[in-house]
PDB file of N, CA and C in Angstrom:
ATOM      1  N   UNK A   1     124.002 137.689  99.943  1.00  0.00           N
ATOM      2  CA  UNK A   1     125.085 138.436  99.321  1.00  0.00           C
ATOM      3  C   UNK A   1     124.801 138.725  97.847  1.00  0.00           C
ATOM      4  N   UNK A   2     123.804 138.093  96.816  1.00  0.00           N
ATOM      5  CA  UNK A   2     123.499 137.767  95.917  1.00  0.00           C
ATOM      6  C   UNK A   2     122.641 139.674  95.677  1.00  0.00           C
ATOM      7  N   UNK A   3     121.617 140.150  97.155  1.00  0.00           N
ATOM      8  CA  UNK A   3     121.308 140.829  96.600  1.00  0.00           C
ATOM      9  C   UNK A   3     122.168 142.059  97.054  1.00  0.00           C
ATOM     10  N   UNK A   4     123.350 142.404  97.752  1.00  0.00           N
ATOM     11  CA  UNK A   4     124.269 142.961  97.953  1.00  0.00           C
ATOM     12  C   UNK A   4     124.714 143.453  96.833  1.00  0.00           C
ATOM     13  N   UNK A   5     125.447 142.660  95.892  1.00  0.00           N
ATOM     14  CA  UNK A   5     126.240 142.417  94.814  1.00  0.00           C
ATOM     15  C   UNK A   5     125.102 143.308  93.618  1.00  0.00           C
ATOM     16  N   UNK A   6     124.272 142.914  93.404  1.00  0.00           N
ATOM     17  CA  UNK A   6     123.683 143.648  92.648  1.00  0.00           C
ATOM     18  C   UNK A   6     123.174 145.171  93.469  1.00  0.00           C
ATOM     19  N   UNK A   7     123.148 145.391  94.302  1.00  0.00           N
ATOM     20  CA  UNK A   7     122.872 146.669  94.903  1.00  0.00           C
ATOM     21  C   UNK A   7     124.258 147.554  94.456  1.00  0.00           C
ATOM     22  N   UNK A   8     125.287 146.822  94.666  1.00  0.00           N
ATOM     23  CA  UNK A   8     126.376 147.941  95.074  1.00  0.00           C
ATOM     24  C   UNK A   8     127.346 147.651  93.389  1.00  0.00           C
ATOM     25  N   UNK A   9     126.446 146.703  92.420  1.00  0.00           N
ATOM     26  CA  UNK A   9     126.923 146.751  90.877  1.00  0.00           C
ATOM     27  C   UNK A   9     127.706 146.208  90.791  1.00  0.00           C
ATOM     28  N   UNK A  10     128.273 145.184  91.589  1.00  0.00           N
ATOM     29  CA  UNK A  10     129.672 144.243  91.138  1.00  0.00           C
ATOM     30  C   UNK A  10     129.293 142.917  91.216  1.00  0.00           C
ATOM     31  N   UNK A  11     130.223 142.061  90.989  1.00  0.00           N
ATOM     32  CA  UNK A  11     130.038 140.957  90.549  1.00  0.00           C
ATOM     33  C   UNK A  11     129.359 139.650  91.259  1.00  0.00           C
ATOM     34  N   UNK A  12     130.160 140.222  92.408  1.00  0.00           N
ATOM     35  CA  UNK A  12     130.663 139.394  93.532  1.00  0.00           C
ATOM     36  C   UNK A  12     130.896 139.717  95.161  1.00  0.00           C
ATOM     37  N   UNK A  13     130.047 139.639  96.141  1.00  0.00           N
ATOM     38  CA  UNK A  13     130.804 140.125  97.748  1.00  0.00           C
ATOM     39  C   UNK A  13     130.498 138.738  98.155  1.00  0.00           C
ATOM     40  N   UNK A  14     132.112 139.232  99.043  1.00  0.00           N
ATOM     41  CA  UNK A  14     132.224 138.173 100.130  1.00  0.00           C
ATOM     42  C   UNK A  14     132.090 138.955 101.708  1.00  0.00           C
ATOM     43  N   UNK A  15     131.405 138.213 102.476  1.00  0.00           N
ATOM     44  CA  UNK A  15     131.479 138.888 103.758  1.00  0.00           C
ATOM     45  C   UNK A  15     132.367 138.014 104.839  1.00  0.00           C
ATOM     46  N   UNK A  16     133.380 138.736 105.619  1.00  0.00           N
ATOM     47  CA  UNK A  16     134.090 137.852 106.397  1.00  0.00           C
ATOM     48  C   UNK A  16     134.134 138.841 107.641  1.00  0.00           C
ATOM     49  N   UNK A  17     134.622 138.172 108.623  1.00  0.00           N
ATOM     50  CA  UNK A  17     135.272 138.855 110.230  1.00  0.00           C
ATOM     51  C   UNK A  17     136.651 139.071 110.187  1.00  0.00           C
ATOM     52  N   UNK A  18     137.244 140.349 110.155  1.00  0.00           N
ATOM     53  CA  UNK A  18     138.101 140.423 110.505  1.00  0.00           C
ATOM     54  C   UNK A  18     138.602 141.463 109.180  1.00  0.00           C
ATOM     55  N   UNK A  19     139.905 141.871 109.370  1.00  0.00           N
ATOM     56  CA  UNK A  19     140.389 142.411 108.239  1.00  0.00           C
ATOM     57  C   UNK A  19     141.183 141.731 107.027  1.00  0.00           C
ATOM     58  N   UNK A  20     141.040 141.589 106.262  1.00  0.00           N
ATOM     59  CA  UNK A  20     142.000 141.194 104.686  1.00  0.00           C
ATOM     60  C   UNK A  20     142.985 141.396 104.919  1.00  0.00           C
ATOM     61  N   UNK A  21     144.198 140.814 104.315  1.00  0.00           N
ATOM     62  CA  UNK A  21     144.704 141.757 103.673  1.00  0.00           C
ATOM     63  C   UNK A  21     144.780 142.399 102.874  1.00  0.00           C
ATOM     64  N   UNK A  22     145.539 143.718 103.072  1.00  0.00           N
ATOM     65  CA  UNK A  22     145.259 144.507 102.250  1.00  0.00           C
ATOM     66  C   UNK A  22     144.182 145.304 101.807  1.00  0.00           C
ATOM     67  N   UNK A  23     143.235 145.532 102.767  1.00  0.00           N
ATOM     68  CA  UNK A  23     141.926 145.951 102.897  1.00  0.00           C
ATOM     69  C   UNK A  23     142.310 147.044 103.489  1.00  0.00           C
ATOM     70  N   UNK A  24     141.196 148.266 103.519  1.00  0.00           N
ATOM     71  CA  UNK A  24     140.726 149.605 103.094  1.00  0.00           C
ATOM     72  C   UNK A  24     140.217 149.531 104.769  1.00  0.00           C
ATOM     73  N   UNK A  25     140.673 150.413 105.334  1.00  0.00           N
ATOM     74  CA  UNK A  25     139.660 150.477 106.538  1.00  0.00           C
ATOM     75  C   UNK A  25     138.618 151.431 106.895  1.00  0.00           C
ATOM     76  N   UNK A  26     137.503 151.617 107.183  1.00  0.00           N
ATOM     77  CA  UNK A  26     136.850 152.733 107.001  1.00  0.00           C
ATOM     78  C   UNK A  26     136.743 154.358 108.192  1.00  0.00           C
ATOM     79  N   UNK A  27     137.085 155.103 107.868  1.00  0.00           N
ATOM     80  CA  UNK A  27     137.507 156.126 108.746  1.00  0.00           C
ATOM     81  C   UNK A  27     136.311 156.380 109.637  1.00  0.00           C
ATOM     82  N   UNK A  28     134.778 156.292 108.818  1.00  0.00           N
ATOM     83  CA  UNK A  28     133.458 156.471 109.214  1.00  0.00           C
ATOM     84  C   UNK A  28     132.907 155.243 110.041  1.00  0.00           C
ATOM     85  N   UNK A  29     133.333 154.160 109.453  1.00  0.00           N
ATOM     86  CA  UNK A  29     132.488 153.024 110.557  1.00  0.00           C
ATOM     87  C   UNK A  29     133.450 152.030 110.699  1.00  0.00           C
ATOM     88  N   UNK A  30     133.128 153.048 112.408  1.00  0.00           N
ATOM     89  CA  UNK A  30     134.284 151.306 113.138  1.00  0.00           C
ATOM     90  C   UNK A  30     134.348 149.588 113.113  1.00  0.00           C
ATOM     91  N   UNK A  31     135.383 149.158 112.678  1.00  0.00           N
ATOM     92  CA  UNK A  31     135.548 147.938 112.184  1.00  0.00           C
ATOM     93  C   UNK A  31     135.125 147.129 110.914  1.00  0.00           C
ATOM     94  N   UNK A  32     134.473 148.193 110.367  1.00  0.00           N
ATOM     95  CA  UNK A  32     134.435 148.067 108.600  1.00  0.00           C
ATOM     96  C   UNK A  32     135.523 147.951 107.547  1.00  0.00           C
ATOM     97  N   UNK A  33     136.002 147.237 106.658  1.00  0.00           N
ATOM     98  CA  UNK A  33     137.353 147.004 106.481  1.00  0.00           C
ATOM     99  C   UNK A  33     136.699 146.453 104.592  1.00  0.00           C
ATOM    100  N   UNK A  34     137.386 146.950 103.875  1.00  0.00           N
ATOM    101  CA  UNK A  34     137.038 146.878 102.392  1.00  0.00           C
ATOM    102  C   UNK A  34     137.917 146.240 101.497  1.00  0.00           C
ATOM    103  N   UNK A  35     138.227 145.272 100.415  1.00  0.00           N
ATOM    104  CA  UNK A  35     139.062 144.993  99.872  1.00  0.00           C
ATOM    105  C   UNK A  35     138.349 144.639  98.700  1.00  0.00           C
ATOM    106  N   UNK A  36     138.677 144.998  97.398  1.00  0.00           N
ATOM    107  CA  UNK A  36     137.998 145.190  96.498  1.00  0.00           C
ATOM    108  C   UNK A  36     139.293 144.423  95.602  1.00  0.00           C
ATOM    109  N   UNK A  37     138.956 143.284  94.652  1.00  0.00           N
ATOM    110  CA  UNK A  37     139.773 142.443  93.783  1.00  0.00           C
ATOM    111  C   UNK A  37     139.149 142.643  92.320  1.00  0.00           C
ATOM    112  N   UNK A  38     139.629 141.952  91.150  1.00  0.00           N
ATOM    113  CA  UNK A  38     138.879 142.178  90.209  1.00  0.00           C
ATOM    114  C   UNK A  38     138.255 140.685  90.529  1.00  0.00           C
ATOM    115  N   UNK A  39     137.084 140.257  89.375  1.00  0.00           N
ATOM    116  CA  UNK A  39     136.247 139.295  89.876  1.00  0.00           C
ATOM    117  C   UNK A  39     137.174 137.996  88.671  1.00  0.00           C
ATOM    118  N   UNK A  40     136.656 137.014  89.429  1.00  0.00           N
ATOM    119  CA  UNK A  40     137.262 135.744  88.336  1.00  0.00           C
ATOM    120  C   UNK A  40     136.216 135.584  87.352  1.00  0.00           C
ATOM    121  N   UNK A  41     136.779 134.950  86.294  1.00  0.00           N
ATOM    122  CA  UNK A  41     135.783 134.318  84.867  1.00  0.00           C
ATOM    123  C   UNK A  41     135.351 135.393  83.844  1.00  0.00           C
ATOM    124  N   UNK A  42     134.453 135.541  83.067  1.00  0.00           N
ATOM    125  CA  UNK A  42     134.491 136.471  82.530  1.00  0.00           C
ATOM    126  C   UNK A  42     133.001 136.508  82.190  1.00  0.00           C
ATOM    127  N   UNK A  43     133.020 137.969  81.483  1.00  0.00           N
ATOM    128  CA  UNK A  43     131.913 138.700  81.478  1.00  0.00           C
ATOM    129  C   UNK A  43     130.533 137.948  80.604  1.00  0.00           C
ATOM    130  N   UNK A  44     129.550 138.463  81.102  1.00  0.00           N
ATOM    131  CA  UNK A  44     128.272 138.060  80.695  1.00  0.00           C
ATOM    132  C   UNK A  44     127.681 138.927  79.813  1.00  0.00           C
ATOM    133  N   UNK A  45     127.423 138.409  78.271  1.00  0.00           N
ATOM    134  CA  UNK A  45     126.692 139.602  77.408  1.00  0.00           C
ATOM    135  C   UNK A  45     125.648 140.103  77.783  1.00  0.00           C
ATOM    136  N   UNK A  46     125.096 139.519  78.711  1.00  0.00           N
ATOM    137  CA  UNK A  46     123.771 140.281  79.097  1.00  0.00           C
ATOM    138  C   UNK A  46     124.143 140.815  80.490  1.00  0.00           C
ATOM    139  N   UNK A  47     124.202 140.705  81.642  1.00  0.00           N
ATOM    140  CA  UNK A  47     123.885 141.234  82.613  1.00  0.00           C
ATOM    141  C   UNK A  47     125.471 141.946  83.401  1.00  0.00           C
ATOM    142  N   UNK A  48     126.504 141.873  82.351  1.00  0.00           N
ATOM    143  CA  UNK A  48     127.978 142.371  82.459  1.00  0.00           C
ATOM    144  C   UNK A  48     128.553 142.163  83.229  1.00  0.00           C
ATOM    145  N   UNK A  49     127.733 141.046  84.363  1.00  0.00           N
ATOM    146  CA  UNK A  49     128.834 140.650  85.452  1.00  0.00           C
ATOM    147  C   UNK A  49     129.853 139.356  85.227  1.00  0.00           C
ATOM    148  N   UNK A  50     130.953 139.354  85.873  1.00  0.00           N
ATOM    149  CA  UNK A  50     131.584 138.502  85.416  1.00  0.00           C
ATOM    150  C   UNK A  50     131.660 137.218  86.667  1.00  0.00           C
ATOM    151  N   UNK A  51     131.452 135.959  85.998  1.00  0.00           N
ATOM    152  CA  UNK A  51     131.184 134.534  86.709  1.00  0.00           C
ATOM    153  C   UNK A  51     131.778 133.617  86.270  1.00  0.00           C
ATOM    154  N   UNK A  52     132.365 132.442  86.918  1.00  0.00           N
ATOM    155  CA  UNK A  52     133.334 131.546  86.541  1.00  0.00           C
ATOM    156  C   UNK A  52     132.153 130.425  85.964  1.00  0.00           C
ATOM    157  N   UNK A  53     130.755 130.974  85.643  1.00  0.00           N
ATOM    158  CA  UNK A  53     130.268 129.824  84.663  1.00  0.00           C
ATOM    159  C   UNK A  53     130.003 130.146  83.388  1.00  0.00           C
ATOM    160  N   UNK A  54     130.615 131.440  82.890  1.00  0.00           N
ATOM    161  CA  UNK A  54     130.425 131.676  81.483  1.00  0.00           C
ATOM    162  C   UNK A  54     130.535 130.844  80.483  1.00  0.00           C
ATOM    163  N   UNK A  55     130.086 130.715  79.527  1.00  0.00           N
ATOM    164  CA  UNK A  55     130.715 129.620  78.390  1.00  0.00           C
ATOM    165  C   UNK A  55     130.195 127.794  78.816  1.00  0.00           C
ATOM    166  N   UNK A  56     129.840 127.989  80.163  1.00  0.00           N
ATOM    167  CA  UNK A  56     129.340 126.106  80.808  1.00  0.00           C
ATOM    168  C   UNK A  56     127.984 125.648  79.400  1.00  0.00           C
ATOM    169  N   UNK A  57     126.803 126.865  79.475  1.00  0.00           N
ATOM    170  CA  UNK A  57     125.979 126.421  79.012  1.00  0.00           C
ATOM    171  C   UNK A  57     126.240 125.754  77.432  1.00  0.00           C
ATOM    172  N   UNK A  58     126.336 125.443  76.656  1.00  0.00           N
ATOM    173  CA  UNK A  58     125.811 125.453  75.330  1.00  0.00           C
ATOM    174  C   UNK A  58     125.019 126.260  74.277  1.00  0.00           C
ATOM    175  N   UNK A  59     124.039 126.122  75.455  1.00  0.00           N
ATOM    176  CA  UNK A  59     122.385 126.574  74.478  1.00  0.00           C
ATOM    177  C   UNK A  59     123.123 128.493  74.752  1.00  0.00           C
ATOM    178  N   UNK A  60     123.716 128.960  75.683  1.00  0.00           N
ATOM    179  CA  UNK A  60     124.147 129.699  76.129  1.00  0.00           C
ATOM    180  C   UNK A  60     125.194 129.857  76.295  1.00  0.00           C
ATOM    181  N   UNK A  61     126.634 130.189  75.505  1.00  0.00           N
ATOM    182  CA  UNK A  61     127.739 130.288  75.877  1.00  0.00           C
ATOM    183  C   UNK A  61     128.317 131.725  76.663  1.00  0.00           C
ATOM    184  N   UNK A  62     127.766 132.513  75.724  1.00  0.00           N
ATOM    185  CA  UNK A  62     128.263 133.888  76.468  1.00  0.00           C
ATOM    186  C   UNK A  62     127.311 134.547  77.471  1.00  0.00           C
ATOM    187  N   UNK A  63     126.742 133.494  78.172  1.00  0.00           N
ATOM    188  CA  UNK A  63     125.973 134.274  79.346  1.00  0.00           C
ATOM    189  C   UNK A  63     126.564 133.228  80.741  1.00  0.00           C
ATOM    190  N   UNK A  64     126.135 133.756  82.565  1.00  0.00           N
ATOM    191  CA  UNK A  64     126.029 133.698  83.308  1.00  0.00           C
ATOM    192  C   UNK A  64     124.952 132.668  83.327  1.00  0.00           C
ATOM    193  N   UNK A  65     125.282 131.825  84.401  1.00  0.00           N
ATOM    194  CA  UNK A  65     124.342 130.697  85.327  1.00  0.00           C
ATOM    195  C   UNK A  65     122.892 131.102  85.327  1.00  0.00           C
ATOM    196  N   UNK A  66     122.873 132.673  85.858  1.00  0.00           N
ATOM    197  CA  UNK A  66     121.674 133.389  86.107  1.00  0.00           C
ATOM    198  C   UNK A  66     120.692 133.756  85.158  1.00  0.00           C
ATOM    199  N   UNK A  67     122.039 134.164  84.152  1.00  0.00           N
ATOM    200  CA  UNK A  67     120.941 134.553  82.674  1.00  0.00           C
ATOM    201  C   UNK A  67     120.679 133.262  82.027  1.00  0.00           C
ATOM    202  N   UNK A  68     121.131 132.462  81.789  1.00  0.00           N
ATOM    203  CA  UNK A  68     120.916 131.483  80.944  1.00  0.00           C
ATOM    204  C   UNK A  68     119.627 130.757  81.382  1.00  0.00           C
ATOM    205  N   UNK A  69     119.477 130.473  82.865  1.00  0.00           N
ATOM    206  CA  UNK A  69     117.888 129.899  83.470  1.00  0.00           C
ATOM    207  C   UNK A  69     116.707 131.760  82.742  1.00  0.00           C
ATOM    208  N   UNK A  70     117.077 132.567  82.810  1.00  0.00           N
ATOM    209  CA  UNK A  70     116.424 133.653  82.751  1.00  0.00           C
ATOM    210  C   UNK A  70     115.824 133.314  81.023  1.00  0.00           C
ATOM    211  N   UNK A  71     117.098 133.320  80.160  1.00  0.00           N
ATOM    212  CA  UNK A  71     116.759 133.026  79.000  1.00  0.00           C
ATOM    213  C   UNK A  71     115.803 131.628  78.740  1.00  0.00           C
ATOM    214  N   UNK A  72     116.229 130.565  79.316  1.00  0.00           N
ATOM    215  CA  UNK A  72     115.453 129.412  79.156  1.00  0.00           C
ATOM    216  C   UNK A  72     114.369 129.521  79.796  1.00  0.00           C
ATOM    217  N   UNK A  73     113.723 130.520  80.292  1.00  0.00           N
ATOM    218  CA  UNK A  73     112.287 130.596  81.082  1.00  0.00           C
ATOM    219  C   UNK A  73     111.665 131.492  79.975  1.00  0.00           C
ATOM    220  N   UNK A  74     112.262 131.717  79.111  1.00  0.00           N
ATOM    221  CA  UNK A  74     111.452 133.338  78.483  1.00  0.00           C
ATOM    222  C   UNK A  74     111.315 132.474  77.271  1.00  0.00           C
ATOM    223  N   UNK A  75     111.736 131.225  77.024  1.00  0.00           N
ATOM    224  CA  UNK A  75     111.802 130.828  75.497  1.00  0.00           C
ATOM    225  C   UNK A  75     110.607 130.197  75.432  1.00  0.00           C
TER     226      UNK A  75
END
């Protein structure tokens, strides 16, 4: 789902069976069903997605889980 999420530019997909509520159904493909939320936590200065581990690091406050190993590999 990790490379989903970056394909389709958001933060975050979840994949489940069945419909949401409140989900989007798709007119084009049967049993496809969409529900789009805003994402929890907040944004990452570098890679703009938003993750409920912003601010965890230290060495890294205003970045993501992802960037912060990214940054600590490049140092």
């Amino acid at each position: 789902t990790e490379d989903l999420a970056r394909l389709f530019r958001v933060s975050r997909i979840q994949l489940a069976d069945g419909k949401p509520e409140g989900a989007q159904e798709s007119e084009e493909i049967e049993g496809l069903s969409v529900l789009v939320e805003p994402a929890a936590g907040e944004k990452c200065e570098r890679c703009w997605t938003y993750a409920t581990e912003v601010g965890k690091d230290t060495a890294h406050p205003t970045l993501c889980g992802r960037c912060s190993k990214v940054m600590e590999d490049i140092s």
